[in-house]
PDB file of N, CA and C in Angstrom:
ATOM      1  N   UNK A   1     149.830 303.183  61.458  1.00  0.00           N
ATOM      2  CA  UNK A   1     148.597 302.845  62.162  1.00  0.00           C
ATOM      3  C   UNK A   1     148.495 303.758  63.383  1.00  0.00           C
ATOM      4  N   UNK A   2     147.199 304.400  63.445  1.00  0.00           N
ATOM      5  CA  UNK A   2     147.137 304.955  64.534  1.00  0.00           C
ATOM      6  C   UNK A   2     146.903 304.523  66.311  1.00  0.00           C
ATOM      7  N   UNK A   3     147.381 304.978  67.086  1.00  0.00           N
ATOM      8  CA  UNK A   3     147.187 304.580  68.327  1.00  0.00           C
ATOM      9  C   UNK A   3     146.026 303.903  68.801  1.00  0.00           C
ATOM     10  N   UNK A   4     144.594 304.831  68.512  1.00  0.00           N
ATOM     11  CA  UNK A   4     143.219 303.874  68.705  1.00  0.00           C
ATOM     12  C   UNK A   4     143.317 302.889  67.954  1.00  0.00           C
ATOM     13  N   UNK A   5     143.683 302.873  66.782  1.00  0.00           N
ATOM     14  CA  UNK A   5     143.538 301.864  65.388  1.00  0.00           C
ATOM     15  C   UNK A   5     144.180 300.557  66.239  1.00  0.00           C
ATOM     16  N   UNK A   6     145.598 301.025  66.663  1.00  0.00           N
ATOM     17  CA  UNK A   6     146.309 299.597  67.238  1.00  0.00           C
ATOM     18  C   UNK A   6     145.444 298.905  68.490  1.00  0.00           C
ATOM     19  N   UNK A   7     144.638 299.870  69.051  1.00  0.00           N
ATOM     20  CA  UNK A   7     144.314 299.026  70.391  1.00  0.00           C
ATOM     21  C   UNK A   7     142.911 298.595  69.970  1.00  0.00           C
ATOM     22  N   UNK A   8     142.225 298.937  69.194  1.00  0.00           N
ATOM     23  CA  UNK A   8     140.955 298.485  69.304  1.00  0.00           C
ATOM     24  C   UNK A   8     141.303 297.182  68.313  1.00  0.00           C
ATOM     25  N   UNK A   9     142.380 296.666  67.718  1.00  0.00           N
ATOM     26  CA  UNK A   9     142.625 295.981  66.852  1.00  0.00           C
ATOM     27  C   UNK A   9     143.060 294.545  68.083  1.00  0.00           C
ATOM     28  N   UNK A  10     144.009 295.169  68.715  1.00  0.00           N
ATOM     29  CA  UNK A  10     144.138 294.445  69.829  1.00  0.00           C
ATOM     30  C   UNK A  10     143.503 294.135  70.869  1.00  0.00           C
ATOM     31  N   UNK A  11     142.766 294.459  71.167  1.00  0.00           N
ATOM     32  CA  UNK A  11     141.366 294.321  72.070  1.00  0.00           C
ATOM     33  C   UNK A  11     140.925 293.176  71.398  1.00  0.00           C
ATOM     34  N   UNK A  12     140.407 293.196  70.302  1.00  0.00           N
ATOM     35  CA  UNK A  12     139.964 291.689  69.741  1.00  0.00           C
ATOM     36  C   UNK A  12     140.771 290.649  69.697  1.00  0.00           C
ATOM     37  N   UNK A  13     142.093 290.387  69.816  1.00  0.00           N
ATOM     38  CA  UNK A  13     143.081 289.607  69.936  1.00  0.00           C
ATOM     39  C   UNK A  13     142.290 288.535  70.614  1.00  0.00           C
ATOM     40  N   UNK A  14     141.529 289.089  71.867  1.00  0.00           N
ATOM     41  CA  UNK A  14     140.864 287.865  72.908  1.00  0.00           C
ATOM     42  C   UNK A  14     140.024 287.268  72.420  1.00  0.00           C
ATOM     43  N   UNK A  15     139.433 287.514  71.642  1.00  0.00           N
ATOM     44  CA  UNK A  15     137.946 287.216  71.220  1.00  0.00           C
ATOM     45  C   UNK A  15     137.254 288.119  70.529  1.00  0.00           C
ATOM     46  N   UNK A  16     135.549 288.048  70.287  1.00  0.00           N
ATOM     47  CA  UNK A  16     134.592 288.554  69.887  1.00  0.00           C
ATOM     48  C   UNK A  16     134.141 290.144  70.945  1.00  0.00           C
ATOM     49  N   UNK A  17     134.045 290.875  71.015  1.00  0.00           N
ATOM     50  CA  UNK A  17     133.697 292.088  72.199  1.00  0.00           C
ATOM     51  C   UNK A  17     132.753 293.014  70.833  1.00  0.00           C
ATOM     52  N   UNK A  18     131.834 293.456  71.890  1.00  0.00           N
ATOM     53  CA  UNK A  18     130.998 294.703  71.672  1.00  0.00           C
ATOM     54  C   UNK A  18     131.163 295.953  71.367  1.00  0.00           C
ATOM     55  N   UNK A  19     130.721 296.971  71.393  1.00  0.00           N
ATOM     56  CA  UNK A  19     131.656 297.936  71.376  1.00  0.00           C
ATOM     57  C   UNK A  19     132.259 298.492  72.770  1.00  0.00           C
ATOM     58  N   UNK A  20     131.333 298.343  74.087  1.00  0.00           N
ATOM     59  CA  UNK A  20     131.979 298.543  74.968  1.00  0.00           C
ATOM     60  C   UNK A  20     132.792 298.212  75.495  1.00  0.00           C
ATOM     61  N   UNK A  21     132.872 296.335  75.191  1.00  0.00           N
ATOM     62  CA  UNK A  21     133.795 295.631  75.678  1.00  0.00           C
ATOM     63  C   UNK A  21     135.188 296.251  75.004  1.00  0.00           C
ATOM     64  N   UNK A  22     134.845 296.582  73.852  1.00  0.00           N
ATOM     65  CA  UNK A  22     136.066 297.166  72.560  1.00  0.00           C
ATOM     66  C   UNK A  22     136.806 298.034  73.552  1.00  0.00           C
ATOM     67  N   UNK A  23     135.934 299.583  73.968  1.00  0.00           N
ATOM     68  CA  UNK A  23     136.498 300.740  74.527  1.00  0.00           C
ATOM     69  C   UNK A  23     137.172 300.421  75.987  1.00  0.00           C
ATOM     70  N   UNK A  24     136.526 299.264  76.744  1.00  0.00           N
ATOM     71  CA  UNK A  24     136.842 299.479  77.751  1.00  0.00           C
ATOM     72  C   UNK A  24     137.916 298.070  77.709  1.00  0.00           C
ATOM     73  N   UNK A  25     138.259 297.374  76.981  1.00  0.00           N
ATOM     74  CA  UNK A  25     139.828 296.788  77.243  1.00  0.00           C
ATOM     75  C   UNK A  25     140.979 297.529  76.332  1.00  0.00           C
ATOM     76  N   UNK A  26     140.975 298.158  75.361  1.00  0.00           N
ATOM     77  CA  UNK A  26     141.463 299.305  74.871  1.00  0.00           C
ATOM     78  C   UNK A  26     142.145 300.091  76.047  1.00  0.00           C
ATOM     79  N   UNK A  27     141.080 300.823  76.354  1.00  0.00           N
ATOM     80  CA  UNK A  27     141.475 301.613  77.847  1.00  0.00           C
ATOM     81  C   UNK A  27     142.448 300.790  78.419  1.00  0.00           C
ATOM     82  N   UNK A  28     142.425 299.758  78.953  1.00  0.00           N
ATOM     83  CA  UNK A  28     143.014 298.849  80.053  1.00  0.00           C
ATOM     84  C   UNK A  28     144.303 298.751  79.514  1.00  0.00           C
ATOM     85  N   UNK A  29     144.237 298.012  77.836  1.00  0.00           N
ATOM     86  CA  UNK A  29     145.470 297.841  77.176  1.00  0.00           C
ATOM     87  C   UNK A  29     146.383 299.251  76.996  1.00  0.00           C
ATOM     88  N   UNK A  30     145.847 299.868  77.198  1.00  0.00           N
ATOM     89  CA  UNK A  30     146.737 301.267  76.569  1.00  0.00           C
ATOM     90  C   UNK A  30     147.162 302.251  77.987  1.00  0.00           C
ATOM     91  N   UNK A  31     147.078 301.389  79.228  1.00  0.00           N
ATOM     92  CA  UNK A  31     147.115 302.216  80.288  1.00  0.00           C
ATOM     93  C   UNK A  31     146.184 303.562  80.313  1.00  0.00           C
ATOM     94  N   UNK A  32     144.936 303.439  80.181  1.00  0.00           N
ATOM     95  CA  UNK A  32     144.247 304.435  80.282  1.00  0.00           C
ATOM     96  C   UNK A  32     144.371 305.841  78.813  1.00  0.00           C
ATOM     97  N   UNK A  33     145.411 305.662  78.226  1.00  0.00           N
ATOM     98  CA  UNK A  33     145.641 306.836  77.082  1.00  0.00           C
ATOM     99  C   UNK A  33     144.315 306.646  76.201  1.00  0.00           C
ATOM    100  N   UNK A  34     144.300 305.403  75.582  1.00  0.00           N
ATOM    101  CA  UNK A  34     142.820 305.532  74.799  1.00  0.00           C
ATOM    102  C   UNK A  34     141.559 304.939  75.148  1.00  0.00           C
ATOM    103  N   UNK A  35     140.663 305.414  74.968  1.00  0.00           N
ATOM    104  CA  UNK A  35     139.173 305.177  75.389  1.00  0.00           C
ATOM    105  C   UNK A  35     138.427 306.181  74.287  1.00  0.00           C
ATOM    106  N   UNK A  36     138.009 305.589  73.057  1.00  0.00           N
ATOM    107  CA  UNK A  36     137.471 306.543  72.009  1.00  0.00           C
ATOM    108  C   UNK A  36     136.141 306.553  72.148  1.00  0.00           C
ATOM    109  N   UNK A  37     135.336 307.358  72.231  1.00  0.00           N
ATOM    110  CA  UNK A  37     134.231 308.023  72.247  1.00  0.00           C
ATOM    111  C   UNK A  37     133.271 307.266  71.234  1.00  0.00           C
ATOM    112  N   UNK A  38     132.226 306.474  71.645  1.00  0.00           N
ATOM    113  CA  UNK A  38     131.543 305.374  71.128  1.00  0.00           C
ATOM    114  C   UNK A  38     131.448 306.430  69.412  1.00  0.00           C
ATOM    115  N   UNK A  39     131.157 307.205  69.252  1.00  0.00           N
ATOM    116  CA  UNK A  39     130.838 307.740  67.743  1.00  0.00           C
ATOM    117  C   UNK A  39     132.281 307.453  67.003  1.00  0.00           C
ATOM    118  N   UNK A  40     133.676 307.918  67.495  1.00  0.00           N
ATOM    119  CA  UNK A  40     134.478 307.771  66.934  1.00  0.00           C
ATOM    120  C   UNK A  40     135.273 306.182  66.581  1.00  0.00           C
ATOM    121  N   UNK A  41     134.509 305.532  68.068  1.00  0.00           N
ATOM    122  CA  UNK A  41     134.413 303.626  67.844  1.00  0.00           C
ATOM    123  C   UNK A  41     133.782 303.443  66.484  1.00  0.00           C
ATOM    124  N   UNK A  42     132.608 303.921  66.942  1.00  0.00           N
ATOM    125  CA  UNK A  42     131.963 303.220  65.594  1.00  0.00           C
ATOM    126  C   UNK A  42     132.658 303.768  64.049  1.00  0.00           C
ATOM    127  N   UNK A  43     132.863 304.396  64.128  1.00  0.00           N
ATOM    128  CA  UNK A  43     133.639 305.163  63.126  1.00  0.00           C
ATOM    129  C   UNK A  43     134.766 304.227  62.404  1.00  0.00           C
ATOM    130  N   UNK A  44     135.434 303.889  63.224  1.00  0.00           N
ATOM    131  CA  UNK A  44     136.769 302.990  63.432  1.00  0.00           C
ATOM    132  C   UNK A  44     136.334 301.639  62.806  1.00  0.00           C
ATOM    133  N   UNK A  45     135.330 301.217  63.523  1.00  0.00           N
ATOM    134  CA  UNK A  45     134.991 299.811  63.233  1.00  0.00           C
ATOM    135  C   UNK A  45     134.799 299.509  61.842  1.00  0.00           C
ATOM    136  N   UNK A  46     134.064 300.569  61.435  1.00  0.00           N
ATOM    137  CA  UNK A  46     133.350 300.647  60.088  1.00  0.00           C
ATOM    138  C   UNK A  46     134.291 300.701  58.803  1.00  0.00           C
ATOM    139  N   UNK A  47     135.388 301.631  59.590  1.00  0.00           N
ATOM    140  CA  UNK A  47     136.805 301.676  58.453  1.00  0.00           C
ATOM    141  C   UNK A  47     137.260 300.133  58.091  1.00  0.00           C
ATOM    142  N   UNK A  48     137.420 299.368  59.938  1.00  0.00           N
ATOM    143  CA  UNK A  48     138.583 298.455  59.978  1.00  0.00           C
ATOM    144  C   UNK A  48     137.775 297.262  59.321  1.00  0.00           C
ATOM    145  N   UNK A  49     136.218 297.402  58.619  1.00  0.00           N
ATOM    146  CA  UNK A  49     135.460 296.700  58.478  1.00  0.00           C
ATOM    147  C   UNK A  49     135.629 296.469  56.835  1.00  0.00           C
ATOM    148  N   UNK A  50     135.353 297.440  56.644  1.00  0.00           N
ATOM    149  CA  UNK A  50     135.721 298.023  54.897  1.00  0.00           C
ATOM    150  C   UNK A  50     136.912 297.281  54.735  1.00  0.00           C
ATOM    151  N   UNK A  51     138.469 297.589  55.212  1.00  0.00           N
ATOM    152  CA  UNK A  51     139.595 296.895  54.959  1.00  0.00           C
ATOM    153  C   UNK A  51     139.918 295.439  55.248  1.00  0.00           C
ATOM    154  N   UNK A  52     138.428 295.368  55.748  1.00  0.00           N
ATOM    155  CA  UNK A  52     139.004 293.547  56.014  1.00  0.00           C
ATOM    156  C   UNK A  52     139.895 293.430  57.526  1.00  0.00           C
ATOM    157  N   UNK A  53     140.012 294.262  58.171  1.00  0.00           N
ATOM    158  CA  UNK A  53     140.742 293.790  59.110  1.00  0.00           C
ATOM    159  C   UNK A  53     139.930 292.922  60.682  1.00  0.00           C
ATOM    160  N   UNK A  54     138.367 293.811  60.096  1.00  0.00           N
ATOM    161  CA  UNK A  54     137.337 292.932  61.533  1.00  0.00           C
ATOM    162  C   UNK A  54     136.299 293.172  60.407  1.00  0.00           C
ATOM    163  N   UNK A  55     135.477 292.146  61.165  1.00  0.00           N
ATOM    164  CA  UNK A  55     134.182 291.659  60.789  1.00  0.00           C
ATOM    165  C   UNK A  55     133.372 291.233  61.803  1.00  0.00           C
ATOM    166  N   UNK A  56     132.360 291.423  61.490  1.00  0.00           N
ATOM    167  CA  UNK A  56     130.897 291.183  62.288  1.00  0.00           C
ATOM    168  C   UNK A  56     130.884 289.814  62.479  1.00  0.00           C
ATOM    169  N   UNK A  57     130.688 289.234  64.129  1.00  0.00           N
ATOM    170  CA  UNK A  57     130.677 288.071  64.235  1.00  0.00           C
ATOM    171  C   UNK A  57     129.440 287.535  64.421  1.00  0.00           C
ATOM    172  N   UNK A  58     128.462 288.122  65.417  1.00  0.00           N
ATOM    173  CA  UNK A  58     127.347 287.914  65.931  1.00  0.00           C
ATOM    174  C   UNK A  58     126.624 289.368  66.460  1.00  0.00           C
ATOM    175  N   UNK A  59     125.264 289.747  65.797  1.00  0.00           N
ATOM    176  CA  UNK A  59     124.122 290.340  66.820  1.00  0.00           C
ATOM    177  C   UNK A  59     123.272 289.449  67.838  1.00  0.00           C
ATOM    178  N   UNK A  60     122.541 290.185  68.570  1.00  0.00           N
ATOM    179  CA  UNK A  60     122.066 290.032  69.929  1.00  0.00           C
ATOM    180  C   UNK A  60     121.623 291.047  70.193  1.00  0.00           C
ATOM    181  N   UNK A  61     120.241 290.925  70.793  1.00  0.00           N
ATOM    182  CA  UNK A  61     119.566 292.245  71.505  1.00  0.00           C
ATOM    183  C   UNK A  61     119.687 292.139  72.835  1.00  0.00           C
ATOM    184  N   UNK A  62     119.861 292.970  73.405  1.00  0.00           N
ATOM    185  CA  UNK A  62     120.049 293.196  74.886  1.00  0.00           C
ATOM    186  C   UNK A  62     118.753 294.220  75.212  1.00  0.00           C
ATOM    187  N   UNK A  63     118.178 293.870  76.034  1.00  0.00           N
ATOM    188  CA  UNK A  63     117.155 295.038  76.812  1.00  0.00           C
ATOM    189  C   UNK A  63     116.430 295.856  75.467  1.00  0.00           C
ATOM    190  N   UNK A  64     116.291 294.765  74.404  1.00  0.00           N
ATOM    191  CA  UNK A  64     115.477 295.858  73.400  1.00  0.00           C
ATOM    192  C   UNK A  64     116.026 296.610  72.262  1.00  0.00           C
ATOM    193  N   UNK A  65     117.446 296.278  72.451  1.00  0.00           N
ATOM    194  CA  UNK A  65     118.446 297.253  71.619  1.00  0.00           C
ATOM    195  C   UNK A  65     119.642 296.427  71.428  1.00  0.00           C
ATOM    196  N   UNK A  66     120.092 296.204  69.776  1.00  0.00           N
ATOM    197  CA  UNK A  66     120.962 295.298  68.947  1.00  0.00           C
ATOM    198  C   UNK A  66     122.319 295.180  69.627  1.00  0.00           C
ATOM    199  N   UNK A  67     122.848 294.627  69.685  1.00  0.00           N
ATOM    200  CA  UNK A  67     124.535 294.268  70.361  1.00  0.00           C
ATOM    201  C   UNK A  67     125.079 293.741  69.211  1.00  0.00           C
ATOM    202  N   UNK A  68     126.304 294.289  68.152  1.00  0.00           N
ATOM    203  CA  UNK A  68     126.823 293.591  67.440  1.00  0.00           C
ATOM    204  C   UNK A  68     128.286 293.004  67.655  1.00  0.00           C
ATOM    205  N   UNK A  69     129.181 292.410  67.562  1.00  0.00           N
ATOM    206  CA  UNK A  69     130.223 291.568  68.496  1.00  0.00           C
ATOM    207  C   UNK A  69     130.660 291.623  67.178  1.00  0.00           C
ATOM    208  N   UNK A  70     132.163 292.267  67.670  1.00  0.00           N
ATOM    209  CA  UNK A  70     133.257 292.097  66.231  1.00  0.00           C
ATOM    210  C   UNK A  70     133.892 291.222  66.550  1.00  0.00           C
ATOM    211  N   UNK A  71     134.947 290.700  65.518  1.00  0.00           N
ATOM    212  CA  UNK A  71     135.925 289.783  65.724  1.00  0.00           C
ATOM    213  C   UNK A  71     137.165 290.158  64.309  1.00  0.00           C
ATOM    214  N   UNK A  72     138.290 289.955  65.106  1.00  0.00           N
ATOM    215  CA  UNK A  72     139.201 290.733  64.120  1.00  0.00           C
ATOM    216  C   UNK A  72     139.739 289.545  63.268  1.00  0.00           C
ATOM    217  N   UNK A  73     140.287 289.842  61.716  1.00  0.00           N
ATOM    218  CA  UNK A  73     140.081 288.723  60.709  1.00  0.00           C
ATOM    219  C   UNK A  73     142.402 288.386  60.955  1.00  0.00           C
ATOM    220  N   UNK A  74     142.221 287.179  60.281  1.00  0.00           N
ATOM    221  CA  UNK A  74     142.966 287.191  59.836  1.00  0.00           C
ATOM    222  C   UNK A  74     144.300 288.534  59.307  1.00  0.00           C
ATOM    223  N   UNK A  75     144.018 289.283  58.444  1.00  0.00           N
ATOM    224  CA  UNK A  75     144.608 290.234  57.965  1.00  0.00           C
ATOM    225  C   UNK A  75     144.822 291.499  58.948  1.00  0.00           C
ATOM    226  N   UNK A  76     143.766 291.134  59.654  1.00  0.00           N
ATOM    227  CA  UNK A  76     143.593 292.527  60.929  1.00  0.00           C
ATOM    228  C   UNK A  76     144.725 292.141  62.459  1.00  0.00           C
ATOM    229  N   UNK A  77     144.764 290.794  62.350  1.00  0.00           N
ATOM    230  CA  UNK A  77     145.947 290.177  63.028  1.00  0.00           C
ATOM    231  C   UNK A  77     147.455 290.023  62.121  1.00  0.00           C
ATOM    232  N   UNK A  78     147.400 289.615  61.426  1.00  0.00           N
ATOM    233  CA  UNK A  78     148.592 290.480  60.503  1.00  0.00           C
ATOM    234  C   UNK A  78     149.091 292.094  60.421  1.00  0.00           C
ATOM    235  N   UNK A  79     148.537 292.465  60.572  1.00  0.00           N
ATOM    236  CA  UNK A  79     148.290 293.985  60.733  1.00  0.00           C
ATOM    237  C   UNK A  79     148.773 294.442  61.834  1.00  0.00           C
ATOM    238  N   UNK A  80     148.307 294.216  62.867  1.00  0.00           N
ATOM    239  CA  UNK A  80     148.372 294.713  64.500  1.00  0.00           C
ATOM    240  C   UNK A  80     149.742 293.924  64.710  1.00  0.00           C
ATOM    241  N   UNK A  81     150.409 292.866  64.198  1.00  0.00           N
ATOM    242  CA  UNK A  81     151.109 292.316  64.732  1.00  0.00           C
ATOM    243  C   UNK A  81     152.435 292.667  64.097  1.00  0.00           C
ATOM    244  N   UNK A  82     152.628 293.626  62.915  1.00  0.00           N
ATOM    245  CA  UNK A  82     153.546 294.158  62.437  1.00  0.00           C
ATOM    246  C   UNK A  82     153.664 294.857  62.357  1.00  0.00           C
ATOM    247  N   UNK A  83     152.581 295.690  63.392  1.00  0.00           N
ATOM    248  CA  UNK A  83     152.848 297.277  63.898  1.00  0.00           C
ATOM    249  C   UNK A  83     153.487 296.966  65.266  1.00  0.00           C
ATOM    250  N   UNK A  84     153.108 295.704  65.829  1.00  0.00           N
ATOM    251  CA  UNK A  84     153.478 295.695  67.658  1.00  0.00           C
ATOM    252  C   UNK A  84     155.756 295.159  66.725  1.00  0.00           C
ATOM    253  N   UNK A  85     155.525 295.052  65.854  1.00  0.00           N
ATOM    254  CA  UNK A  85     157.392 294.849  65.649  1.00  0.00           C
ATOM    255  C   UNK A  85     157.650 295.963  65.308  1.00  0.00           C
ATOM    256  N   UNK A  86     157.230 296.980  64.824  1.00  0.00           N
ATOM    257  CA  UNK A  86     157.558 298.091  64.078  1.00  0.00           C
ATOM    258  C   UNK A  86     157.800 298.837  65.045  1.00  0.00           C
ATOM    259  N   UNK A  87     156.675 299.031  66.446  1.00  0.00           N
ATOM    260  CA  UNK A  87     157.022 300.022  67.542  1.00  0.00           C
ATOM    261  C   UNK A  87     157.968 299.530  68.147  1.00  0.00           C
ATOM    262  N   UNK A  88     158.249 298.203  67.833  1.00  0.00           N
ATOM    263  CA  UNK A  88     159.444 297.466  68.935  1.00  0.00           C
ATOM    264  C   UNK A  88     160.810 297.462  68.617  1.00  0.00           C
ATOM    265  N   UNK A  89     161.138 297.653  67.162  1.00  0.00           N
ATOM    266  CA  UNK A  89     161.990 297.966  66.670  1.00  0.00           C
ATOM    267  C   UNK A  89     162.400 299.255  67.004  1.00  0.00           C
ATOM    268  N   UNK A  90     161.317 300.357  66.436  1.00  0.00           N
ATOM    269  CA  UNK A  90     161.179 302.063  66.649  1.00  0.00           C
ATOM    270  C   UNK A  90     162.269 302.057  68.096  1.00  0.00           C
ATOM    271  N   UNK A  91     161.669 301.493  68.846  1.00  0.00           N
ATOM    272  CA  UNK A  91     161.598 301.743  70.292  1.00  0.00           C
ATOM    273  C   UNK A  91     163.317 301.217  70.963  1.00  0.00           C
ATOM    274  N   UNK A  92     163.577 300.481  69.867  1.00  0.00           N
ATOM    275  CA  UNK A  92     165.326 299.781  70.393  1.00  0.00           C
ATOM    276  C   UNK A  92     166.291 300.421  69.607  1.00  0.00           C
ATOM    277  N   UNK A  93     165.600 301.523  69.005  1.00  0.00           N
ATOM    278  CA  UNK A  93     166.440 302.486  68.080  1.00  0.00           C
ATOM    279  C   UNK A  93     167.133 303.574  69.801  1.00  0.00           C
ATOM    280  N   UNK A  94     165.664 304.110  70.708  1.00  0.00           N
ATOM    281  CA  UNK A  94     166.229 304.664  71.507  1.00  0.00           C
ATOM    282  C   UNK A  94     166.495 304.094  72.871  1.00  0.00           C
ATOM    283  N   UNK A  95     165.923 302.852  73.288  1.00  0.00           N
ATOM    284  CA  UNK A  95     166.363 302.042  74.089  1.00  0.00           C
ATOM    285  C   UNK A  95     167.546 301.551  74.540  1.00  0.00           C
ATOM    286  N   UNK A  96     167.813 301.390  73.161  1.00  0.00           N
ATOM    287  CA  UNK A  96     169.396 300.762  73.115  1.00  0.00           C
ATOM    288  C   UNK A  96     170.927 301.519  72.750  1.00  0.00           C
ATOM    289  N   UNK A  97     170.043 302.896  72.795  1.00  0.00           N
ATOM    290  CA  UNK A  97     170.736 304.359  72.016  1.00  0.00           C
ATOM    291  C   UNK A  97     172.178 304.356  73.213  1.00  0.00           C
ATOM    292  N   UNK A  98     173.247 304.671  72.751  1.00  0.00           N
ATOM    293  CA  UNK A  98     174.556 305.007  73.680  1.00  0.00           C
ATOM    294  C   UNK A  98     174.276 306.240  74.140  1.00  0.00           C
ATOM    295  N   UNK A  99     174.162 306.353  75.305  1.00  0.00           N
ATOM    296  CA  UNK A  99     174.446 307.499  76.346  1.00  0.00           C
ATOM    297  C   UNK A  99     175.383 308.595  76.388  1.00  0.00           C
ATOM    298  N   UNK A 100     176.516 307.545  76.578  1.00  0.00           N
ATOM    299  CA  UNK A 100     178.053 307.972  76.243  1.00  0.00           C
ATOM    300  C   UNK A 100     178.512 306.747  75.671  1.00  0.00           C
ATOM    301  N   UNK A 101     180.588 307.493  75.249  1.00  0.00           N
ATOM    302  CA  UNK A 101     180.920 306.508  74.305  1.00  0.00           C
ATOM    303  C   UNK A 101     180.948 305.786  75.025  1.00  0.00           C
ATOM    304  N   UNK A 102     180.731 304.021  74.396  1.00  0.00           N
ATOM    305  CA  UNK A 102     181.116 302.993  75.312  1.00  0.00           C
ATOM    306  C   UNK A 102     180.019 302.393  75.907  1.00  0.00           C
ATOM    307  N   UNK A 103     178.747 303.351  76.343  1.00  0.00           N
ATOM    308  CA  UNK A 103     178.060 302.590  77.069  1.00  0.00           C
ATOM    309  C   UNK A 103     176.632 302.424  76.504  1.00  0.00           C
ATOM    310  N   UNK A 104     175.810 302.335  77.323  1.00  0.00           N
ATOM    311  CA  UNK A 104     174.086 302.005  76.408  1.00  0.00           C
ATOM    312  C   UNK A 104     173.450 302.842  77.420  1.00  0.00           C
ATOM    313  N   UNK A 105     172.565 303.429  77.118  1.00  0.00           N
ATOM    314  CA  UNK A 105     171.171 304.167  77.433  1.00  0.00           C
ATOM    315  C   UNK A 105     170.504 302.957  78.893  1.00  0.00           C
ATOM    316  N   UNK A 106     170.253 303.570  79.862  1.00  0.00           N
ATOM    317  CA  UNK A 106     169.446 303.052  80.878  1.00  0.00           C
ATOM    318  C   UNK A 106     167.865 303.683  80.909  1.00  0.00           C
ATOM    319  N   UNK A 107     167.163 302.794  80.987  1.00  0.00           N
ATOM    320  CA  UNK A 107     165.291 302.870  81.102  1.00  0.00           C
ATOM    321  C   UNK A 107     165.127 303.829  82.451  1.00  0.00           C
TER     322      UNK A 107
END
């Protein structure tokens, strides 16, 4: 799974969000690294939409112009949540890596 893939997946964790709401807790969640470019959002959505992982919860017009509010499914929380063990595992491969003999790797 790719990096945007994981956060915009996780961004919905909270709830229903827009697409801005999408990009801009993404951003937040990812310490600033991702913030995808509303074309390549929509892009994303449309994939993670196809696979079942989010779905359309609710439209709404705002000021004249449609607001659609995803919400991530079941399977799309399955998903995100066995990639967040997979990096966590990945990650205690070098976390926990020996330094020298005898001892463990410091953060």
């Amino acid at each position: 799974m790719s990096e945007p893939t994981y956060f915009i997946l996780a961004a919905l964790l909270g709830g229903p969000l827009h697409g801005y709401g999408i990009i801009k807790r993404a951003e937040e969640q990812s310490g600033g690294r991702v913030r995808p470019a509303v074309g390549t959002l929509y892009g994303a959505l449309d994939r993670l939409a196809s696979e079942g992982l989010i779905e359309v919860d609710r439209e709404e017009t705002v000021e004249g112009r449609p607001r659609r509010y995803f919400r991530i499914t079941g399977d799309g929380r399955e998903a995100v949540t066995a990639e967040a063990r997979r990096m966590r595992q990945a990650a205690a491969v070098v976390i926990g890596a020996p330094s020298v003999p005898g001892g463990t790797a410091t953060a």
